[in-house]
Protein backbone atom coordinates (compact mmCIF):
# COMPACT_ATOMS: atom_id res chain seq x y z
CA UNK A 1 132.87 72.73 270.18
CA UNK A 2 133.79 75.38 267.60
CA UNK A 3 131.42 77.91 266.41
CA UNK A 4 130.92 79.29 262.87
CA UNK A 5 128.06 81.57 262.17
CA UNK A 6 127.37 82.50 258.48
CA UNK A 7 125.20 85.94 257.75
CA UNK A 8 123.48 86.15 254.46
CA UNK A 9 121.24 85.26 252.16
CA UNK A 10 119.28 81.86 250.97
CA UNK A 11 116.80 82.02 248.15
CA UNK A 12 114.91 79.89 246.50
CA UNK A 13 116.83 78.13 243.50
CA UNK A 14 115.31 76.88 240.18
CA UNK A 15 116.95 75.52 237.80
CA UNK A 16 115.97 74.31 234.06
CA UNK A 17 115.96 71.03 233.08
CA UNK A 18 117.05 69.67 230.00
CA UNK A 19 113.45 69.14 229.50
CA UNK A 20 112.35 72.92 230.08
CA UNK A 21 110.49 72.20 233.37
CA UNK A 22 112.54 73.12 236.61
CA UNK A 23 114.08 72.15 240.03
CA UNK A 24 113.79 73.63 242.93
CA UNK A 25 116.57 73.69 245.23
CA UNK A 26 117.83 76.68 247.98
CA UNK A 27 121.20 78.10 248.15
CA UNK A 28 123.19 81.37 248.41
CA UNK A 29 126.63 82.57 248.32
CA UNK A 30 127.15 82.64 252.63
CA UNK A 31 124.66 79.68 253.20
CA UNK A 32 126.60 77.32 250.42
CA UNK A 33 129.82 77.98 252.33
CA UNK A 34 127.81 76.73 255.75
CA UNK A 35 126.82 73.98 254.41
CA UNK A 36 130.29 73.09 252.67
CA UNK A 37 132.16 73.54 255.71
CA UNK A 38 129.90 71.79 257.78
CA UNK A 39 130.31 68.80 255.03
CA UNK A 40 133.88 69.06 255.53
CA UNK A 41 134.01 69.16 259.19
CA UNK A 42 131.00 67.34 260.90
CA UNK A 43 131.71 67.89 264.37
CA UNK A 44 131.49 72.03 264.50
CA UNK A 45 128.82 73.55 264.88
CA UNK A 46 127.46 75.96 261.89
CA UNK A 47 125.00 78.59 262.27
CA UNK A 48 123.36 80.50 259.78
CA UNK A 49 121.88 83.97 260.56
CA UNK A 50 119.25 85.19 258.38
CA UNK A 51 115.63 85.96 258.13
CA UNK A 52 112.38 83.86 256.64
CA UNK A 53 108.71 84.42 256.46
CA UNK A 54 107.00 81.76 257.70
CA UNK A 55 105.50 80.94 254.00
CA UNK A 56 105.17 76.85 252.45
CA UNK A 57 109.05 78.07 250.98
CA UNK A 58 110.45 79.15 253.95
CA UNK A 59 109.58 76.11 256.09
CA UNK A 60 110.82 73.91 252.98
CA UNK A 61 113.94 75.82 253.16
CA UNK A 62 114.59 75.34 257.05
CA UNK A 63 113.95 71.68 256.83
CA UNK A 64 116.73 71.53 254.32
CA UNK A 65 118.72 73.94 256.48
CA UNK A 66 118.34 71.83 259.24
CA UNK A 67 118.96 68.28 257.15
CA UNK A 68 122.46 69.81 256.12
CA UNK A 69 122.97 70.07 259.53
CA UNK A 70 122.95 73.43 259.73
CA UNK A 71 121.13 75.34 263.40
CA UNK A 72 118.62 77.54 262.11
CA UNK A 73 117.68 78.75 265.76
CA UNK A 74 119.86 82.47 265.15
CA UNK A 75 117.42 83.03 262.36
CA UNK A 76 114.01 84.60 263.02
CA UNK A 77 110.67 84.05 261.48
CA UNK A 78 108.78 87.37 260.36
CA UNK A 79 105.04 86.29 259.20
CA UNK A 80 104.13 87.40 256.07
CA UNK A 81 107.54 87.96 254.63
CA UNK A 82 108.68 85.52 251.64
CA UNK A 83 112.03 84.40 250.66
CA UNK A 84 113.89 85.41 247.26
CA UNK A 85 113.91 83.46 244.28
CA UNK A 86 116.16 82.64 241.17
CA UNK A 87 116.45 80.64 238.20
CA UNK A 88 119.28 79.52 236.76
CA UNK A 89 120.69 78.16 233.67
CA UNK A 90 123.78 77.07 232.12
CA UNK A 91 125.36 77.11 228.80
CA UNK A 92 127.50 74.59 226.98
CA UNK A 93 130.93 75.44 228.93
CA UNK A 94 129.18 75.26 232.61
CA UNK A 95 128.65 78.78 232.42
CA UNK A 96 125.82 80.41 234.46
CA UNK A 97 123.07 82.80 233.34
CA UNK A 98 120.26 84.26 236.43
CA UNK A 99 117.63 86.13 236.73
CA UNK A 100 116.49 86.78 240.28
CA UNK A 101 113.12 88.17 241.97
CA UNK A 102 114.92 89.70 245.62
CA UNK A 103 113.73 92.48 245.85
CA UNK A 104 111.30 91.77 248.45
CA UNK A 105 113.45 88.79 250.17
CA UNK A 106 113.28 88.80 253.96
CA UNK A 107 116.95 87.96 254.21
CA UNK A 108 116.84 91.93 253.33
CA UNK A 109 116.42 92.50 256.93
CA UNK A 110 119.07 90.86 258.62
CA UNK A 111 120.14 93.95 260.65
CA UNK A 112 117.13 94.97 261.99
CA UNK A 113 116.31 91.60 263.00
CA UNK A 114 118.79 90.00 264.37
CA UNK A 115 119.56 89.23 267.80
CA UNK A 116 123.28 90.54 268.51
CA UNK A 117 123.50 88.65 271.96
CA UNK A 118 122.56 85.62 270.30
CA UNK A 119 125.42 85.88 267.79
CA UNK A 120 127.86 87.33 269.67
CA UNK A 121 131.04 85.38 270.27
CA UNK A 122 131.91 82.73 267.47
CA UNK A 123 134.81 81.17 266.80
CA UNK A 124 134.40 82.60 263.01
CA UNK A 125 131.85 85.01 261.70
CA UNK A 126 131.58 84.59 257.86
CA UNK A 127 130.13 87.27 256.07
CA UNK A 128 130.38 88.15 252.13
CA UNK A 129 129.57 91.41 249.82
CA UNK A 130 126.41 90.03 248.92
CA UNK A 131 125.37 89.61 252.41
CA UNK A 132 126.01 93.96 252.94
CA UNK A 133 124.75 94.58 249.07
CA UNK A 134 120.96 93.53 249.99
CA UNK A 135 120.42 95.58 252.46
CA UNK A 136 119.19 98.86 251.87
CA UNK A 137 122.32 101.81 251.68
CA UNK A 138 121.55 103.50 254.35
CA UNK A 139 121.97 100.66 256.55
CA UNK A 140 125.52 99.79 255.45
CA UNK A 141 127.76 101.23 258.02
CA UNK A 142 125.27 100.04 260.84
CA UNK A 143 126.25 96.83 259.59
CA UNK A 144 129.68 97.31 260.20
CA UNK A 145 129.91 98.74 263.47
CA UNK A 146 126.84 95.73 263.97
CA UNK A 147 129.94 92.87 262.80
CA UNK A 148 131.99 95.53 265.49
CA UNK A 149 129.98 94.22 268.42
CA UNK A 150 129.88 90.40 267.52
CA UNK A 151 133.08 90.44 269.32
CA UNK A 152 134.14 86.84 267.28
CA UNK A 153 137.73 85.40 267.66
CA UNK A 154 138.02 86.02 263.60
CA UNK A 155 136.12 87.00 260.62
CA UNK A 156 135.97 85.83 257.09
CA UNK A 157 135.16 87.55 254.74
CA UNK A 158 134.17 86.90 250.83
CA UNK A 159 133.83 90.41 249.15
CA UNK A 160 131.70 88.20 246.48
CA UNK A 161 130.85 91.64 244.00
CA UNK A 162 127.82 91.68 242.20
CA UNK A 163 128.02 95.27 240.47
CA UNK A 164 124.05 94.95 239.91
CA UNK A 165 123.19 94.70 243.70
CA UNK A 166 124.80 98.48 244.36
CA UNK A 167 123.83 101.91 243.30
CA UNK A 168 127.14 103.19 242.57
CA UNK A 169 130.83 101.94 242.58
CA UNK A 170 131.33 104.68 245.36
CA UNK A 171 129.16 103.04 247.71
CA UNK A 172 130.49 99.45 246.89
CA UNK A 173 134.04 100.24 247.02
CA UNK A 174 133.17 102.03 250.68
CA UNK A 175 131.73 99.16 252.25
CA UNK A 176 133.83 95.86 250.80
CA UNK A 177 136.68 97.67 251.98
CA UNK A 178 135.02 98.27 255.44
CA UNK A 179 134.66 95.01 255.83
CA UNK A 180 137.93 93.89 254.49
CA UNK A 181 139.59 96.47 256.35
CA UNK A 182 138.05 94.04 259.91
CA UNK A 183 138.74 90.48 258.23
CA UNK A 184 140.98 88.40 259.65
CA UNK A 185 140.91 86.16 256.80
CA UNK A 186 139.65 87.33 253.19
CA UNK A 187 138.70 85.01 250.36
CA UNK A 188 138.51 86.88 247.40
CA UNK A 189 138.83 86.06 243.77
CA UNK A 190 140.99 87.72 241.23
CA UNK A 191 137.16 88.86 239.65
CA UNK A 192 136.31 90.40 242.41
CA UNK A 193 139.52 92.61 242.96
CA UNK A 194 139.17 93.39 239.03
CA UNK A 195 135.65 94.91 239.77
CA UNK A 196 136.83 96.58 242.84
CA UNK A 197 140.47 98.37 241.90
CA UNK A 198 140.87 97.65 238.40
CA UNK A 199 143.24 95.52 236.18
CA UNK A 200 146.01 94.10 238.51
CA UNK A 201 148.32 91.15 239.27
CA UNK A 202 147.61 88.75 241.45
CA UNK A 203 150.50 90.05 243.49
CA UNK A 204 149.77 93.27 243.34
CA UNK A 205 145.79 93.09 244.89
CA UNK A 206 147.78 90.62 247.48
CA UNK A 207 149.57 93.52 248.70
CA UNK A 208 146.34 95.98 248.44
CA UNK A 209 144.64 93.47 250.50
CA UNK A 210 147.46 92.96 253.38
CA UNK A 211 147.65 96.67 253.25
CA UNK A 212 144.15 96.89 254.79
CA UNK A 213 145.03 95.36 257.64
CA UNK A 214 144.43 91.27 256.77
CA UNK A 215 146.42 88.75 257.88
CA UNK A 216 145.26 85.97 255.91
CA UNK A 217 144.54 85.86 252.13
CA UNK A 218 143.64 83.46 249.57
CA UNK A 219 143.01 84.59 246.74
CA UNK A 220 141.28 82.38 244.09
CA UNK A 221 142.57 82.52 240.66
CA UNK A 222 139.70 80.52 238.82
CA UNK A 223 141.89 77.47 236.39
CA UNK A 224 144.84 78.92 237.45
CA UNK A 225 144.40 77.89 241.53
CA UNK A 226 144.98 80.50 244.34
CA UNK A 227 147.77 82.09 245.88
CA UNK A 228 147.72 82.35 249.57
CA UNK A 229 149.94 83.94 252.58
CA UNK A 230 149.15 83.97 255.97
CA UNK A 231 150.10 86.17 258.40
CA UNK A 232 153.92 87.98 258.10
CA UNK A 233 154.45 84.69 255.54
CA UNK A 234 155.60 84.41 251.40
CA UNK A 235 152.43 84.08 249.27
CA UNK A 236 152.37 80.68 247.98
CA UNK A 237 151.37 79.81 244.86
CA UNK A 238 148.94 76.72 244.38
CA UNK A 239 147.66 75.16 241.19
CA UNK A 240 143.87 74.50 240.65
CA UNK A 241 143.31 70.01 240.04
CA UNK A 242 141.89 69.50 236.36
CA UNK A 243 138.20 69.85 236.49
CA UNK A 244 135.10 69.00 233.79
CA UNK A 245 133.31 71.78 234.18
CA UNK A 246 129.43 71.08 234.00
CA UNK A 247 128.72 73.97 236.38
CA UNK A 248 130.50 76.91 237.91
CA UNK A 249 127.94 77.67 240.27
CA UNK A 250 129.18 77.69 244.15
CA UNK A 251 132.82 77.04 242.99
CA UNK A 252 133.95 79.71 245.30
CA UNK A 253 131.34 78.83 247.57
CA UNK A 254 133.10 75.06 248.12
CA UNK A 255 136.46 76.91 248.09
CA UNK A 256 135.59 79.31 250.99
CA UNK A 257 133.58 76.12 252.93
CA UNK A 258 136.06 73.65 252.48
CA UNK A 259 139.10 76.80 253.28
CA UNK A 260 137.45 77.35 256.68
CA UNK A 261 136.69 73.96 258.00
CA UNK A 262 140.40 73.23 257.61
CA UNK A 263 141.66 76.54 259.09
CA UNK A 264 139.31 75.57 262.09
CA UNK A 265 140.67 72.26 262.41
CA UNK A 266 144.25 73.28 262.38
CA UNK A 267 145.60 72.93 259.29
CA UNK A 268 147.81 75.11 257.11
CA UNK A 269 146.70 78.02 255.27
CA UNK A 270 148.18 76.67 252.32
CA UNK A 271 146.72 72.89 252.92
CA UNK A 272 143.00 74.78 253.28
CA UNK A 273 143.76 76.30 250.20
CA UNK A 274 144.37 72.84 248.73
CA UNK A 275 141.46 71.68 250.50
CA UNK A 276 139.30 74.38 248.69
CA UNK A 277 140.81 74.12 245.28
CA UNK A 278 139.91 70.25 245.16
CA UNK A 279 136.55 70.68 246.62
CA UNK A 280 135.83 73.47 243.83
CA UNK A 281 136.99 71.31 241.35
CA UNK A 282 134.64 68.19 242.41
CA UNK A 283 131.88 71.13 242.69
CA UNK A 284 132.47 72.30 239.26
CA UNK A 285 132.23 69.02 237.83
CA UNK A 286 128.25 68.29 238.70
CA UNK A 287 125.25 70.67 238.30
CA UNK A 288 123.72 72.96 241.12
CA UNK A 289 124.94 75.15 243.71
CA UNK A 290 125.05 72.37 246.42
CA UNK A 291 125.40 69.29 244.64
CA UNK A 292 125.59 66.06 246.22
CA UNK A 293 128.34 63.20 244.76
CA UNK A 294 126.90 60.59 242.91
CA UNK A 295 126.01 57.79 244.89
C-alpha cells in the first residue's frame, strides 16, 4: 500500500456564525491536504505527524483525525500540552480574516518529538512553510537535515508563506528555499513566490523554482488556474473551472490533496493539476477549511 505522511500543524478552528456564536472544527494547512488526499484516494494510507497534549481538545481532534481516516499512531501525546486555536471569519467575497492563539501549540514541537524511525521511508513526505515557520529559529536547519534522514521516495512541498510566523525575511527566504531546494515536487502559489522573490511572471518563478533543483512544479495561479511541468517537460498551462466563492479557506489545501493522490495513483502531472483545480473550486464554493458536500 502507498504511504503518505504529512508533518504539520492542526489547531483548533472556530468559526462565526451568522448568528455571532461559533463552530468548532480542526484543520491546518498540511493536515487539510491529508485529509483531501485521503478523500481522493481511499485505499493509501495517510499519516499525519504532529504533536497533542492529551487535553478534552486534543482527544476531540484525534477522533476526527482518525474518522477522516487519517493514522494518528506517528503522532505523540505530551501531557499537559494544548493544541492551537483560531477563529475565523469571512467577508462578503469569501474572503478570510484570523486571529490565532499558537503560540503555545504543541504541534510547536514536532522535531524534538518525533520518532525518525517511525517516519522514515514513505512513499511521499509532505511538508509546507508553515510546518518549519512554528518552530522556534534555531531549530530550522535541524529540520532540514531531520526531512534529510526520512530517506522518502519523494517530497512535496507547499512553501505556504505566512510573513507573520517569521522574524525576518532573511530567515524565511533561508529555509523555504532549503526545503525547496530537496522537493521533488513543489506546490506553490503565485502569492507565495510574490512574498518570497518579488513581482514576477508566472514563467519566470517557474524557472527560479526548476533552478533549485525540482523536478515537478505546479504552480497555482488563484482564478487564473496553474501552470505545471514535470520533469525535463513544457510548462502547461491549465485554466481554473468557474467557482462561487463562499470561502477561500483550504483552496490550496484541496489543490495540493487532490494533486498528490493523483500523482500517487499514476496519473499525469497535468491531469493532477486538473484534479486539484476542480477540487479547489468545489472547496471554494462551501464554508470551512474541510467542508463536506452537501448531502
Amino acid at each position: 500500500m502507498t504511504r503518505v505522511v504529512a508533518i504539520g500543524e492542526c489547531m483548533v478552528e472556530l468559526r462565526v456564525r451568522p448568528d455571532g456564536a461559533y463552530d468548532r472544527a480542526f484543520a491546518g494547512d498540511a493536515y487539510n491536504t491529508a485529509v483531501q488526499l485521503k478523500r481522493c484516494a481511499p485505499c493509501v494510507r495517510v499519516q499525519f505527524a504532529t504533536v497533542t497534549g492529551d487535553d478534552g481538545l486534543s482527544v476531540d481532534m484525534r477522533r476526527a483525525w482518525r474518522a477522516d481516516g487519517i493514522d494518528d499512531r506517528l503522532s505523540p501525546f505530551i501531557p499537559g500540552l494544548l493544541p492551537g486555536l483560531y477563529a475565523i471569519d469571512t467577508d462578503a467575497a469569501g474572503e478570510r480574516r484570523f486571529s490565532y492563539w499558537r503560540g503555545q501549540s504543541a504541534a510547536r514541537r514536532w522535531l524534538t518529538e518525533l520518532d525518525s524511525e517511525r517516519l522514515a521511508g514513505a512513499d511521499l513526505l509532505f511538508l509546507t512553510g508553515v510546518s518549519l515557520a512554528i518552530l522556534p529559529p534555531d531549530e530550522r536547519s535541524r529540520a532540514l537535515a531531520f526531512i534529510d534522514r526520512l530517506e522518502a521516495r519523494a517530497l512535496a512541498f507547499d512553501p505556504n508563506i505566512r510573513p507573520a510566523l517569521w522574524e525576518s525575511e532573511a530567515a524565511m527566504r533561508e529555509t523555504i528555499e532549503g526545503a525547496m531546494a530537496r522537493a521533488a515536487i513543489l506546490l506553490p502559489s503565485a502569492d507565495d513566490l510574490e512574498r518570497l522573490w518579488g513581482a514576477g511572471t508566472p514563467a519566470e518563478h517557474l524557472r527560479r523554482c526548476r533552478s533549485l533543483g525540482a523536478r515537478e512544479v505546479a504552480l497555482t495561479l488563484g482564478a487564473e488556474g496553474c501552470l505545471v511541468a514535470e520533469a525535463g517537460g513544457d510548462a502547461v498551462r491549465l485554466d481554473a473551472p468557474a467557482a462561487t466563492v463562499v470561502d477561500t479557506s483550504g483552496a490550496g489545501d484541496a489543490f495540493d490533496g487532490a494533486y498528490l493522490a493523483a500523482r500517487v495513483s499514476g496519473a499525469s502531472a497535468a491531469d493532477a493539476a486538473r484534479a486539484g483545480l476542480a477540487l479547489a473550486a468545489r472547496v471554494v464554493s462551501l464554508a470551512g477549511a474541510l467542508p463536506r458536500e452537501p448531502a
